[in-house]
PDB file of N, CA and C in Angstrom:
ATOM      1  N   UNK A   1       1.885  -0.124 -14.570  1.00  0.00           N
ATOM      2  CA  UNK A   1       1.607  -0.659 -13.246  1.00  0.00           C
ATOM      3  C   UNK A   1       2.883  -1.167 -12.599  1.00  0.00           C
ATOM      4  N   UNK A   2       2.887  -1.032 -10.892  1.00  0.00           N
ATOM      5  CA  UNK A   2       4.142  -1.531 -10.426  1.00  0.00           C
ATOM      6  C   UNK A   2       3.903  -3.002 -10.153  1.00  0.00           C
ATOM      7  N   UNK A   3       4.540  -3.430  -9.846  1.00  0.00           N
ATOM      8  CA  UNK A   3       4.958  -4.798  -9.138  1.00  0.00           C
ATOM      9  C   UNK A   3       5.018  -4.956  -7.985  1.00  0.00           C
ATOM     10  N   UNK A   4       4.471  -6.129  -6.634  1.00  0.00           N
ATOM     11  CA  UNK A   4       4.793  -6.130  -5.458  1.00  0.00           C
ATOM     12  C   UNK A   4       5.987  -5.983  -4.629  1.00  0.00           C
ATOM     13  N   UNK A   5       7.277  -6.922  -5.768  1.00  0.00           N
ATOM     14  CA  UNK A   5       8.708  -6.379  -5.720  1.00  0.00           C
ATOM     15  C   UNK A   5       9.058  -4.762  -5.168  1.00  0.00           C
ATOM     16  N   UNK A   6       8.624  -4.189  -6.530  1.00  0.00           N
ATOM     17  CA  UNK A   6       8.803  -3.063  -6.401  1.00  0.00           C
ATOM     18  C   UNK A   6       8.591  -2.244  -5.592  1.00  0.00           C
ATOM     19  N   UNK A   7       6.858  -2.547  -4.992  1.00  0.00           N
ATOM     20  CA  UNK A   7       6.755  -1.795  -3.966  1.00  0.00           C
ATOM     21  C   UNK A   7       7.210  -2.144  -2.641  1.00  0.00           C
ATOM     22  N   UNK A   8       7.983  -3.109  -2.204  1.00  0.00           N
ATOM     23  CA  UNK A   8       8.697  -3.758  -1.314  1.00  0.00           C
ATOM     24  C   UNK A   8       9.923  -2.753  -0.977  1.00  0.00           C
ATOM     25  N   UNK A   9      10.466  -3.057  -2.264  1.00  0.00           N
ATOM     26  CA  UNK A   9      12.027  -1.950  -2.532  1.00  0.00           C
ATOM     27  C   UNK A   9      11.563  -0.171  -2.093  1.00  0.00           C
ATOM     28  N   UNK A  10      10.573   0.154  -2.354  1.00  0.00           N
ATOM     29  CA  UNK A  10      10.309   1.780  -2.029  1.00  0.00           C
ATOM     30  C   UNK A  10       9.891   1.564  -0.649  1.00  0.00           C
ATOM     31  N   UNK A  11       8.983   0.686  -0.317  1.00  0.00           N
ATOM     32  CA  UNK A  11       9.051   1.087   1.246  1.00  0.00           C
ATOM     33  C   UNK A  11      10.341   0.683   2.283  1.00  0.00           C
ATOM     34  N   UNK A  12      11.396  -0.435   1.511  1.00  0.00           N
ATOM     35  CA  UNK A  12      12.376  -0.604   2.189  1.00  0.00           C
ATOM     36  C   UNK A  12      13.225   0.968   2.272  1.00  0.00           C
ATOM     37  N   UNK A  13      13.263   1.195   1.260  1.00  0.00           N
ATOM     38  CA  UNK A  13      14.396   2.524   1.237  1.00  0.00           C
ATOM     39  C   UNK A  13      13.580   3.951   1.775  1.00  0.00           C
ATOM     40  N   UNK A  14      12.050   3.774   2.040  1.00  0.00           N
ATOM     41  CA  UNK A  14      12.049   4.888   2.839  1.00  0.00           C
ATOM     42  C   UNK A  14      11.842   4.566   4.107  1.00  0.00           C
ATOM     43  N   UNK A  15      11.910   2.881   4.596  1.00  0.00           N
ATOM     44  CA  UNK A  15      12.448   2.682   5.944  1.00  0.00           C
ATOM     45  C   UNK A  15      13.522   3.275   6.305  1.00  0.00           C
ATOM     46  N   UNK A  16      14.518   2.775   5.391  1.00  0.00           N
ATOM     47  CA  UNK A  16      15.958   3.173   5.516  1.00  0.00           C
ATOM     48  C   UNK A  16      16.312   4.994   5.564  1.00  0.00           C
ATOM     49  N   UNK A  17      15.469   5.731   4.499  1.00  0.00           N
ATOM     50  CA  UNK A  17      15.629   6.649   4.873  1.00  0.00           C
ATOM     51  C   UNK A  17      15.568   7.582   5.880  1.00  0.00           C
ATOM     52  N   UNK A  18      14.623   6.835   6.615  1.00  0.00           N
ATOM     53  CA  UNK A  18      13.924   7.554   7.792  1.00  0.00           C
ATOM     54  C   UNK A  18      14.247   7.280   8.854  1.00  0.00           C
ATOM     55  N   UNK A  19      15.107   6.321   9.095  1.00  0.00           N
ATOM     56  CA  UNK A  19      15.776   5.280  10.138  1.00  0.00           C
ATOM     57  C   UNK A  19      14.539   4.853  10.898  1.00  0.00           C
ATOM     58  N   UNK A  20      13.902   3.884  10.364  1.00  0.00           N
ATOM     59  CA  UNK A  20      13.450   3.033  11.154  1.00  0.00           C
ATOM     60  C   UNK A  20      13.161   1.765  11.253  1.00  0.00           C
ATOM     61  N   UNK A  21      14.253   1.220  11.007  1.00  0.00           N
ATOM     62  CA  UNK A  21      14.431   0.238  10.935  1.00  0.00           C
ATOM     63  C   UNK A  21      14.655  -0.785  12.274  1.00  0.00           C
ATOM     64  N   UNK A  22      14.236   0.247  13.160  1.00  0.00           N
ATOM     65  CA  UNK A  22      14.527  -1.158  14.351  1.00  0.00           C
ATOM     66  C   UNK A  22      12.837  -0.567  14.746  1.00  0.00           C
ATOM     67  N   UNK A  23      12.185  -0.029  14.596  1.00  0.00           N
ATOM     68  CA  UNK A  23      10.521   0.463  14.520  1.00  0.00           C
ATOM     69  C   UNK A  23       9.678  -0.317  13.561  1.00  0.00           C
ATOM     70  N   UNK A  24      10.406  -0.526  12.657  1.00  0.00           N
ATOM     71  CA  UNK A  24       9.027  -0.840  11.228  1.00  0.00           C
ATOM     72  C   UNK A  24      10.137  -1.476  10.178  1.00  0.00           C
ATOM     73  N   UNK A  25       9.045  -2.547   9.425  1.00  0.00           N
ATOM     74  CA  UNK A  25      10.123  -3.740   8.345  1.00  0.00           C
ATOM     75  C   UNK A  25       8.562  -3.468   7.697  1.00  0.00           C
ATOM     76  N   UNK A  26       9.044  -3.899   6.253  1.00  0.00           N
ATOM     77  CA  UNK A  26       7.762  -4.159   5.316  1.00  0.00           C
ATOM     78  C   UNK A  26       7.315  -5.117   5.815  1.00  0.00           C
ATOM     79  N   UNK A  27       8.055  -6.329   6.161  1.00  0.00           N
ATOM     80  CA  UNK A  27       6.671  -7.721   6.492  1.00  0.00           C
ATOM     81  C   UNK A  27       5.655  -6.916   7.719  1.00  0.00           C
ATOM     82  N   UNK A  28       6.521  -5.911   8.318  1.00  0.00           N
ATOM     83  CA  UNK A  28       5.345  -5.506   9.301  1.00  0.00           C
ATOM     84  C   UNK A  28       4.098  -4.778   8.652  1.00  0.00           C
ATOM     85  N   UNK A  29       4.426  -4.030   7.755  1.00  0.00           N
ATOM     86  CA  UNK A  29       3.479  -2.981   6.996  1.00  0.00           C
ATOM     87  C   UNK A  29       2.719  -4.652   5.923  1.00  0.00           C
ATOM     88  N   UNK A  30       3.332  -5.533   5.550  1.00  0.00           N
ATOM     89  CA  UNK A  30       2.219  -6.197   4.942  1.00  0.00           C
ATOM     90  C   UNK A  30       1.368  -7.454   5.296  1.00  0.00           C
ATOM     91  N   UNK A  31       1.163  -6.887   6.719  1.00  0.00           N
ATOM     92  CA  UNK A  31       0.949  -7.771   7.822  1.00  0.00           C
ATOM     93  C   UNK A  31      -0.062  -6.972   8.322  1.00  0.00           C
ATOM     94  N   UNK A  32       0.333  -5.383   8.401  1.00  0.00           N
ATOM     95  CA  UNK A  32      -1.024  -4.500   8.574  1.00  0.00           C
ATOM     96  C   UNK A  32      -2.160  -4.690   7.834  1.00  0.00           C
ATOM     97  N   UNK A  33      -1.749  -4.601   6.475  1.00  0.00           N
ATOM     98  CA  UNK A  33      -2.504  -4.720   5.107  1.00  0.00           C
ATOM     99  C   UNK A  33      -3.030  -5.817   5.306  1.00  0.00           C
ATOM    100  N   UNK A  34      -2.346  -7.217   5.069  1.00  0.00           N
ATOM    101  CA  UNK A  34      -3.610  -7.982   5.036  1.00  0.00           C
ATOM    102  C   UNK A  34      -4.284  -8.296   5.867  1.00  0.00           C
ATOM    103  N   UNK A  35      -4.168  -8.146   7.474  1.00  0.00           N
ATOM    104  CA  UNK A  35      -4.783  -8.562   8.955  1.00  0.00           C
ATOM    105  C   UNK A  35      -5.892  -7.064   8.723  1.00  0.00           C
ATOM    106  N   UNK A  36      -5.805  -6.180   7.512  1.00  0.00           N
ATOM    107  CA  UNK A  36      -6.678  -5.079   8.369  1.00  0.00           C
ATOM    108  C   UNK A  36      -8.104  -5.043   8.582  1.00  0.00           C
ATOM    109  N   UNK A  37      -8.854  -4.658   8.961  1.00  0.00           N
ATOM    110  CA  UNK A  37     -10.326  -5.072   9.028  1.00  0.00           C
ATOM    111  C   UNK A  37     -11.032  -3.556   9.170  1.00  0.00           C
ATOM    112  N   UNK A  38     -12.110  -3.283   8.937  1.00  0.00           N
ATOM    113  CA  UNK A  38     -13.035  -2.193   8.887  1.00  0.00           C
ATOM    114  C   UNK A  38     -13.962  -2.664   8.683  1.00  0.00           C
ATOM    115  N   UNK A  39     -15.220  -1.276   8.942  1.00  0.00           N
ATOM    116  CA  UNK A  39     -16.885  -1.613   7.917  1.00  0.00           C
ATOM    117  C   UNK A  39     -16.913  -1.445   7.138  1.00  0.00           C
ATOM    118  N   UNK A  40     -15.857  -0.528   5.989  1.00  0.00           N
ATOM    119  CA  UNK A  40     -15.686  -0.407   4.604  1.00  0.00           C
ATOM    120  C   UNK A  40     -14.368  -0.590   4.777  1.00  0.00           C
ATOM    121  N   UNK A  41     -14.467  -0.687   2.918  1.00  0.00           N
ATOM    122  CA  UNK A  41     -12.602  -0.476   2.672  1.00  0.00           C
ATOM    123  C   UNK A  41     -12.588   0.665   2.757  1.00  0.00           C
ATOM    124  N   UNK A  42     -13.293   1.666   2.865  1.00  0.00           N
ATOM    125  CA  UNK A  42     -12.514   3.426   3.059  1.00  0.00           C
ATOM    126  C   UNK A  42     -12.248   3.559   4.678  1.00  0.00           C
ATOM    127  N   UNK A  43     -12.767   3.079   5.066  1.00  0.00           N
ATOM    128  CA  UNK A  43     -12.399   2.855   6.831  1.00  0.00           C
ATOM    129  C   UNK A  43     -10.728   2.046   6.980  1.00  0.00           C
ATOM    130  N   UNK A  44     -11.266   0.447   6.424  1.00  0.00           N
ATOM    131  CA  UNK A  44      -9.773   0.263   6.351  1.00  0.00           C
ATOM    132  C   UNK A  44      -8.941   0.848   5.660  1.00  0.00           C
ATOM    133  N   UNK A  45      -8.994   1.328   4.996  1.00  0.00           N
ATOM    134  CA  UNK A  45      -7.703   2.205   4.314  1.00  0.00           C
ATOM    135  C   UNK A  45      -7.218   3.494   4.868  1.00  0.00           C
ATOM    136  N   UNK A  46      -8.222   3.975   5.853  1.00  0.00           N
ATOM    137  CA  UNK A  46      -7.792   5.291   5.966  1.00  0.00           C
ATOM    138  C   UNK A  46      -7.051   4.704   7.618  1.00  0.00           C
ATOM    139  N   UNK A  47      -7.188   3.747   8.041  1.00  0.00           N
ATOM    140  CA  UNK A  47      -6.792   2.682   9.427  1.00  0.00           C
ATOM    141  C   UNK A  47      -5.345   2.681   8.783  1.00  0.00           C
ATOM    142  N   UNK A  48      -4.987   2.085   7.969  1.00  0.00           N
ATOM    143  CA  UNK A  48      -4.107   1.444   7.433  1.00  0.00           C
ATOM    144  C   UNK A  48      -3.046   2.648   7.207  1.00  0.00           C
ATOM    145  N   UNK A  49      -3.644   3.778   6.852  1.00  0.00           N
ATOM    146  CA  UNK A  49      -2.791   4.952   6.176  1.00  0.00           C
ATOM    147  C   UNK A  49      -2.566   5.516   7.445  1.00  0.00           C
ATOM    148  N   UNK A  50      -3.066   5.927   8.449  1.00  0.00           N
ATOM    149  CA  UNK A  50      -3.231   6.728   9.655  1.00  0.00           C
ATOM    150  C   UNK A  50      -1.957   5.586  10.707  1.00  0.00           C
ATOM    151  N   UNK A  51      -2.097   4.515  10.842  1.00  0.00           N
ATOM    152  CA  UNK A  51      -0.940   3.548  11.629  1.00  0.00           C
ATOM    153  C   UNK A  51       0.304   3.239  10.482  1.00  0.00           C
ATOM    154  N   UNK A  52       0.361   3.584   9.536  1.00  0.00           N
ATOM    155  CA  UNK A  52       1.875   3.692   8.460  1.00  0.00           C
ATOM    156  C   UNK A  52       2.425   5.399   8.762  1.00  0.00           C
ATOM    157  N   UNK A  53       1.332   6.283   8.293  1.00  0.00           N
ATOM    158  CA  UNK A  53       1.658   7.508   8.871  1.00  0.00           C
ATOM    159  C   UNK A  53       2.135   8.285  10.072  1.00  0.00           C
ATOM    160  N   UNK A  54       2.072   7.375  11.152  1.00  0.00           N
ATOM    161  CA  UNK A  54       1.854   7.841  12.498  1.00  0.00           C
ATOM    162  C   UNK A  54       3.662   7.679  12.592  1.00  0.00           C
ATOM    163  N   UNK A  55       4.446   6.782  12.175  1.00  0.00           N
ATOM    164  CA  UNK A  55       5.971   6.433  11.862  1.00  0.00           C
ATOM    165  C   UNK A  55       6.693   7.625  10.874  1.00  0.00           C
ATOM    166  N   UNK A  56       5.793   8.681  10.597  1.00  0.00           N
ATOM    167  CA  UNK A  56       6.664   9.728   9.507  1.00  0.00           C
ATOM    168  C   UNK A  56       5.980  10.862  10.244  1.00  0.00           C
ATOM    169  N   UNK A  57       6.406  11.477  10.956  1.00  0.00           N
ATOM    170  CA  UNK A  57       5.842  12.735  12.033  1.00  0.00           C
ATOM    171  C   UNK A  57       6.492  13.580  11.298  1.00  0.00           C
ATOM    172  N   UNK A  58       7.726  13.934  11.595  1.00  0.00           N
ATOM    173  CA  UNK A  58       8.774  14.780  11.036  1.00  0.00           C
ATOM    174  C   UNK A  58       8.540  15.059   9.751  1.00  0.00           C
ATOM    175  N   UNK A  59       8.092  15.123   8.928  1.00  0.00           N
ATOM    176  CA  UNK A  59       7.966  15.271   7.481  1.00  0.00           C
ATOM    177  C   UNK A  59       8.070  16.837   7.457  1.00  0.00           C
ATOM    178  N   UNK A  60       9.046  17.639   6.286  1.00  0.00           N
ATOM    179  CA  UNK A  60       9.111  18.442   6.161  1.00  0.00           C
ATOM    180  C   UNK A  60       8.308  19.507   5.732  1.00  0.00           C
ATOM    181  N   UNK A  61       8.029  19.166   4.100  1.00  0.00           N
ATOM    182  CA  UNK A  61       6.890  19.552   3.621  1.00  0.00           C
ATOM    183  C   UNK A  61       5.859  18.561   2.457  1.00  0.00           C
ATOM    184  N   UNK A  62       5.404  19.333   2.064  1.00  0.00           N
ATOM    185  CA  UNK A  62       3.855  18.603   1.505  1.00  0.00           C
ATOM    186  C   UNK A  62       4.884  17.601   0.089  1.00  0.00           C
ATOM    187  N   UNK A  63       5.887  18.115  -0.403  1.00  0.00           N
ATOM    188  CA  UNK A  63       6.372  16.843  -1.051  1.00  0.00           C
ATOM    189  C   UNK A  63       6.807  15.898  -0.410  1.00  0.00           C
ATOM    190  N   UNK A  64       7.319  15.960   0.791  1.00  0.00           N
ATOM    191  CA  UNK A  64       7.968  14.734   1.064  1.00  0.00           C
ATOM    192  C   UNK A  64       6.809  13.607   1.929  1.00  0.00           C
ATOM    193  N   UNK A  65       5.977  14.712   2.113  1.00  0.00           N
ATOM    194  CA  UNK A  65       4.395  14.001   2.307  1.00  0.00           C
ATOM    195  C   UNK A  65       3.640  12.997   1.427  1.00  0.00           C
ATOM    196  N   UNK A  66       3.650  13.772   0.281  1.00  0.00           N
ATOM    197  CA  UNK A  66       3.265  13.190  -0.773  1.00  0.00           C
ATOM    198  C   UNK A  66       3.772  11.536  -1.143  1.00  0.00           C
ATOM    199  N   UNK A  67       5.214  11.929  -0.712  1.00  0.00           N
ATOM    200  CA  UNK A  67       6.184  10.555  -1.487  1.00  0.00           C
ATOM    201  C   UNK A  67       5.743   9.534  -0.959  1.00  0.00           C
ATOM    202  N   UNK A  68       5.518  10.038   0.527  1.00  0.00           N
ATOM    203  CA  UNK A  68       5.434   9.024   1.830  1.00  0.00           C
ATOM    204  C   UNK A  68       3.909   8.525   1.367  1.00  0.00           C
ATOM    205  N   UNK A  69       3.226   9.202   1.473  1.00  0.00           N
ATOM    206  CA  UNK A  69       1.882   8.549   0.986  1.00  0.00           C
ATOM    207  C   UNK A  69       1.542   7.677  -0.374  1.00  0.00           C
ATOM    208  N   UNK A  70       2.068   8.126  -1.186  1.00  0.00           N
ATOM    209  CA  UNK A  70       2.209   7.980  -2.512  1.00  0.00           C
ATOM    210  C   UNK A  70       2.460   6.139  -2.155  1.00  0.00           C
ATOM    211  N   UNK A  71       3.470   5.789  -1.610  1.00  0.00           N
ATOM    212  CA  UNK A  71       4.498   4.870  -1.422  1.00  0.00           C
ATOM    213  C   UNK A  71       3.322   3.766  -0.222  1.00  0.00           C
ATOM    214  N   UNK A  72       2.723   4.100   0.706  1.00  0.00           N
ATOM    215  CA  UNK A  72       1.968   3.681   1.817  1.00  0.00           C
ATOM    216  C   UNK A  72       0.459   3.364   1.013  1.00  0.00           C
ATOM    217  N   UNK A  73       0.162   4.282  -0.171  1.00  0.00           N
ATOM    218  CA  UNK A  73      -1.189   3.697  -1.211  1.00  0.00           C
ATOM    219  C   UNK A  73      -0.673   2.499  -1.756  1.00  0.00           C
ATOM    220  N   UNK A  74       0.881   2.359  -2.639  1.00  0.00           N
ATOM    221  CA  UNK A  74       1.042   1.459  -3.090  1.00  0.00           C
ATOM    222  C   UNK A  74       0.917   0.338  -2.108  1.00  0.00           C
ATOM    223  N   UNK A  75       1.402   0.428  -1.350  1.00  0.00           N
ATOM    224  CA  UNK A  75       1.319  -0.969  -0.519  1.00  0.00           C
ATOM    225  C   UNK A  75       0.131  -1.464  -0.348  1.00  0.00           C
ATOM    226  N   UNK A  76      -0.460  -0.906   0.028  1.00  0.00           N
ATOM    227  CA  UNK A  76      -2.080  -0.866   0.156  1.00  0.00           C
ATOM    228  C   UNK A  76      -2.705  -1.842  -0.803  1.00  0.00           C
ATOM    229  N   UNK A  77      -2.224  -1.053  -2.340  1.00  0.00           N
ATOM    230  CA  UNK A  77      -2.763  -1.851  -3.679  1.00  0.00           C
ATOM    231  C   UNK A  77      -2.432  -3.074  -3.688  1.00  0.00           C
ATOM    232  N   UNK A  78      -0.921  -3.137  -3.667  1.00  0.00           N
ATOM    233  CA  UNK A  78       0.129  -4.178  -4.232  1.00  0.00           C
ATOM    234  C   UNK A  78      -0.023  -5.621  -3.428  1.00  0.00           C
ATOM    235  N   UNK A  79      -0.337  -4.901  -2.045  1.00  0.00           N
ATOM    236  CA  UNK A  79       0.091  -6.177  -1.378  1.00  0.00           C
ATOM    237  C   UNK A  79      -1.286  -7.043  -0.551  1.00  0.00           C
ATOM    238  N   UNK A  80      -1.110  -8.084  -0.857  1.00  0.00           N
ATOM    239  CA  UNK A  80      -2.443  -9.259  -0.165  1.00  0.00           C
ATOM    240  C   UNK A  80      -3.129  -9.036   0.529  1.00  0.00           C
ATOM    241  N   UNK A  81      -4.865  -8.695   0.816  1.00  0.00           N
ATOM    242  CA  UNK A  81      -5.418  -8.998   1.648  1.00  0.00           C
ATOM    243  C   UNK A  81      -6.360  -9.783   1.899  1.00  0.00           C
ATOM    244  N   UNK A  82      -6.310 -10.229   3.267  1.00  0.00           N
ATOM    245  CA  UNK A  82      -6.878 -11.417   3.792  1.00  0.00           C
ATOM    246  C   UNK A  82      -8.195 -10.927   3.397  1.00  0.00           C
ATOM    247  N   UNK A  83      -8.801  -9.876   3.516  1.00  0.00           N
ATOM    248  CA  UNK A  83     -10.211  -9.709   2.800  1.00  0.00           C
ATOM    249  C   UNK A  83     -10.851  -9.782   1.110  1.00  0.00           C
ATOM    250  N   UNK A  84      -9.489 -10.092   1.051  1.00  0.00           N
ATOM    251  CA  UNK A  84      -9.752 -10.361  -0.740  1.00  0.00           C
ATOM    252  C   UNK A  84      -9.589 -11.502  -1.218  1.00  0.00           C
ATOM    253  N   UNK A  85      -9.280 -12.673  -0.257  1.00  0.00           N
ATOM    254  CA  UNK A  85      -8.753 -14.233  -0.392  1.00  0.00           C
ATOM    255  C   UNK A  85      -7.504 -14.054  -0.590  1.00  0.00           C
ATOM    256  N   UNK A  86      -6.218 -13.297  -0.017  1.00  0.00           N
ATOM    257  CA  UNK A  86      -5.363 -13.373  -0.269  1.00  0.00           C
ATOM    258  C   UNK A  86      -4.393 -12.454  -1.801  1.00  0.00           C
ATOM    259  N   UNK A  87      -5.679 -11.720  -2.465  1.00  0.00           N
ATOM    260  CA  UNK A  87      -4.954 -11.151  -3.465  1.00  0.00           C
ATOM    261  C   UNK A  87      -4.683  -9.626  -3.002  1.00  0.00           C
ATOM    262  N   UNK A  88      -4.152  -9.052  -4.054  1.00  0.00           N
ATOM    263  CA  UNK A  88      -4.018  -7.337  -3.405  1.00  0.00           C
ATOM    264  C   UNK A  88      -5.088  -6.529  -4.528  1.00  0.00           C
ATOM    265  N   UNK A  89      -5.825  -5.938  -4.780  1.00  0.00           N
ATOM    266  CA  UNK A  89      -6.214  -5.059  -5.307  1.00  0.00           C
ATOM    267  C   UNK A  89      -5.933  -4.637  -6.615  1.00  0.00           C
ATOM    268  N   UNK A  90      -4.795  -4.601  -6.967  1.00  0.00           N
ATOM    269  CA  UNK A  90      -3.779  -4.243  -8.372  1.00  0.00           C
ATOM    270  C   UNK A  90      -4.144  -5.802  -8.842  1.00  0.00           C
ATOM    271  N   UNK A  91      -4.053  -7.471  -7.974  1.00  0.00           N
ATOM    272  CA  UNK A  91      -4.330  -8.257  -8.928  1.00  0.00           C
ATOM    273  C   UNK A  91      -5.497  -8.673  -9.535  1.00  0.00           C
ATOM    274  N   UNK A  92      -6.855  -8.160  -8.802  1.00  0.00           N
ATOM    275  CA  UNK A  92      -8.190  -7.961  -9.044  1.00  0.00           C
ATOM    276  C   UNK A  92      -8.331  -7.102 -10.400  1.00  0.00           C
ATOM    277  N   UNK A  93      -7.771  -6.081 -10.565  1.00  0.00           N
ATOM    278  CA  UNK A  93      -7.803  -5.733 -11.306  1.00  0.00           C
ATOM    279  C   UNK A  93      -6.895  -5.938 -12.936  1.00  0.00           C
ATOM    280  N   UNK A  94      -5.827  -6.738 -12.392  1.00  0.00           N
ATOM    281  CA  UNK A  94      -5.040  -7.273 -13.468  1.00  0.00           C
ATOM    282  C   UNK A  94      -6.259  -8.124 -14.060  1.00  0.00           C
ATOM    283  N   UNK A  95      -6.676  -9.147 -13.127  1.00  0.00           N
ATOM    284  CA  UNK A  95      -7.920 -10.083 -13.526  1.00  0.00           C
ATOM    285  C   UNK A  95      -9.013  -9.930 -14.425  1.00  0.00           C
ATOM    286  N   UNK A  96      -9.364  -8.339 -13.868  1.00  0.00           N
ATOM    287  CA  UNK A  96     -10.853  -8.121 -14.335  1.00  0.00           C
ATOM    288  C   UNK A  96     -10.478  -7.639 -15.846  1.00  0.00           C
ATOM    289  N   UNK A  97      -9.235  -7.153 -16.310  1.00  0.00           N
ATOM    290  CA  UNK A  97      -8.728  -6.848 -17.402  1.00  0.00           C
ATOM    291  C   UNK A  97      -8.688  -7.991 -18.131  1.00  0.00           C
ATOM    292  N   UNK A  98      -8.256  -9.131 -17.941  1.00  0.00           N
ATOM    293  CA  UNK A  98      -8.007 -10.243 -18.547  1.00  0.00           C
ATOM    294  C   UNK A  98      -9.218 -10.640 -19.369  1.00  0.00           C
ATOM    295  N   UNK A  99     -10.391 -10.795 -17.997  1.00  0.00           N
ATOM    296  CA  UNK A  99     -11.905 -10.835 -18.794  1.00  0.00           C
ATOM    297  C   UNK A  99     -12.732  -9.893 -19.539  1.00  0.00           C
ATOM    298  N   UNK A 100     -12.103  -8.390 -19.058  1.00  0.00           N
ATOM    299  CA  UNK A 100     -12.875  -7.628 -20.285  1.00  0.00           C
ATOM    300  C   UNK A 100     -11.717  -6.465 -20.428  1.00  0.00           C
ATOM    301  N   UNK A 101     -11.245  -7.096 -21.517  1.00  0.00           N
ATOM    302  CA  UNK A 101      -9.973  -5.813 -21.968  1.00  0.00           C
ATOM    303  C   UNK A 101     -10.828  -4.659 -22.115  1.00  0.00           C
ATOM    304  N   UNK A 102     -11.786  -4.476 -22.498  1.00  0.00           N
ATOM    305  CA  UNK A 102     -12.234  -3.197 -23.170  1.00  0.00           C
ATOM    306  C   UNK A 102     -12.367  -2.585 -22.098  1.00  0.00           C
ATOM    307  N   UNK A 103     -12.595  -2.769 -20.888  1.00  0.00           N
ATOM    308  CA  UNK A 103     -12.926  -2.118 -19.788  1.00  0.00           C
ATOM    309  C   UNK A 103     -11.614  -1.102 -19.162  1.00  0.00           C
ATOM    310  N   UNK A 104     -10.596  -1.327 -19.676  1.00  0.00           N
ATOM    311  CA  UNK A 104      -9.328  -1.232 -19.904  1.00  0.00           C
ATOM    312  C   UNK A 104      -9.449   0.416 -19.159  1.00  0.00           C
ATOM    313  N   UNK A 105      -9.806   0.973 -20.525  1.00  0.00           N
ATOM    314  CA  UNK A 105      -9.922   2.958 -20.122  1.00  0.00           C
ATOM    315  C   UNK A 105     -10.763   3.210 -18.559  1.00  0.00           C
ATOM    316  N   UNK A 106     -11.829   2.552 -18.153  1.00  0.00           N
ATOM    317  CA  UNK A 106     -12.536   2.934 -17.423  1.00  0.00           C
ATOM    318  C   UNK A 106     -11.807   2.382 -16.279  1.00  0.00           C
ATOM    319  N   UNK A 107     -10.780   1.443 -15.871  1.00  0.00           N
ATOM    320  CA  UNK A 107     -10.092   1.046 -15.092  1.00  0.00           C
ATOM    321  C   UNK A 107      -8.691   1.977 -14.796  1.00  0.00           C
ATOM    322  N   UNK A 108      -8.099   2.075 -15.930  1.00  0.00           N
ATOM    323  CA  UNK A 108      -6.473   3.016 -15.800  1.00  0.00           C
ATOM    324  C   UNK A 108      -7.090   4.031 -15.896  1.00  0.00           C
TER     325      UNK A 108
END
C-alpha cells in the first residue's frame, strides 16, 4: 500500500510534467476530493475523475492514460474525505484490517 506522502509526490511530478502548475496544485486536487459530493460514491468518483481529467487532454496514448488515471484513483483513495469524517478510504481500510486481519485476502 502507498502512503498519502507518496501520493502527493506523483501527482506533484505529473503536475510538473504536464506544466500545470499555474492551473492545478495538489492542495487543489485534495480539496476536490474531500469537498466532493454525489448520490453515490460511484457518482462522486467518476465527478472527481472527469474534473482531474479534464487538465490532461493531450494525452498521447492509452499508457500515458493509464498513468494519469492510475495516479488521480490514488488520490481519490489516499486522500481525506469530508464524507468519511475526514479519513481517505485506504485508512478505512487500514482500520477494518486491524479489527479483522483475516479479512485481509478478501480486502487486497
Amino acid at each position: 500500500m502507498k502512503n498519502k506522502k507518496e501520493v502527493e509526490k506523483e501527482l506533484q511530478n505529473l503536475i510538473d510534467r504536464y506544466h500545470l502548475n499555474e492551473k492545478l496544485t495538489v492542495e487543489v486536487i485534495k480539496n476536490w476530493v474531500f469537498e466532493e459530493k454525489g448520490e453515490t460514491v460511484t457518482e462522486s468518483a467518476r465527478r472527481f475523475q472527469k474534473r482531474a481529467l479534464d487538465y490532461f487532454k493531450n494525452l498521447k496514448d492509452i499508457d500515458e492514460l493509464n498513468e494519469v488515471l492510475g495516479i488521480i484513483s490514488d488520490a481519490w483513495n489516499y486522500f481525506p474525505h469530508k464524507s468519511l469524517g475526514g479519513k481517505s478510504p485506504a485508512q478505512l481500510v487500514k482500520e477494518e484490517l486491524k479489527v479483522h486481519p483475516v479479512r485481509k485476502k478478501e480486502i487486497l
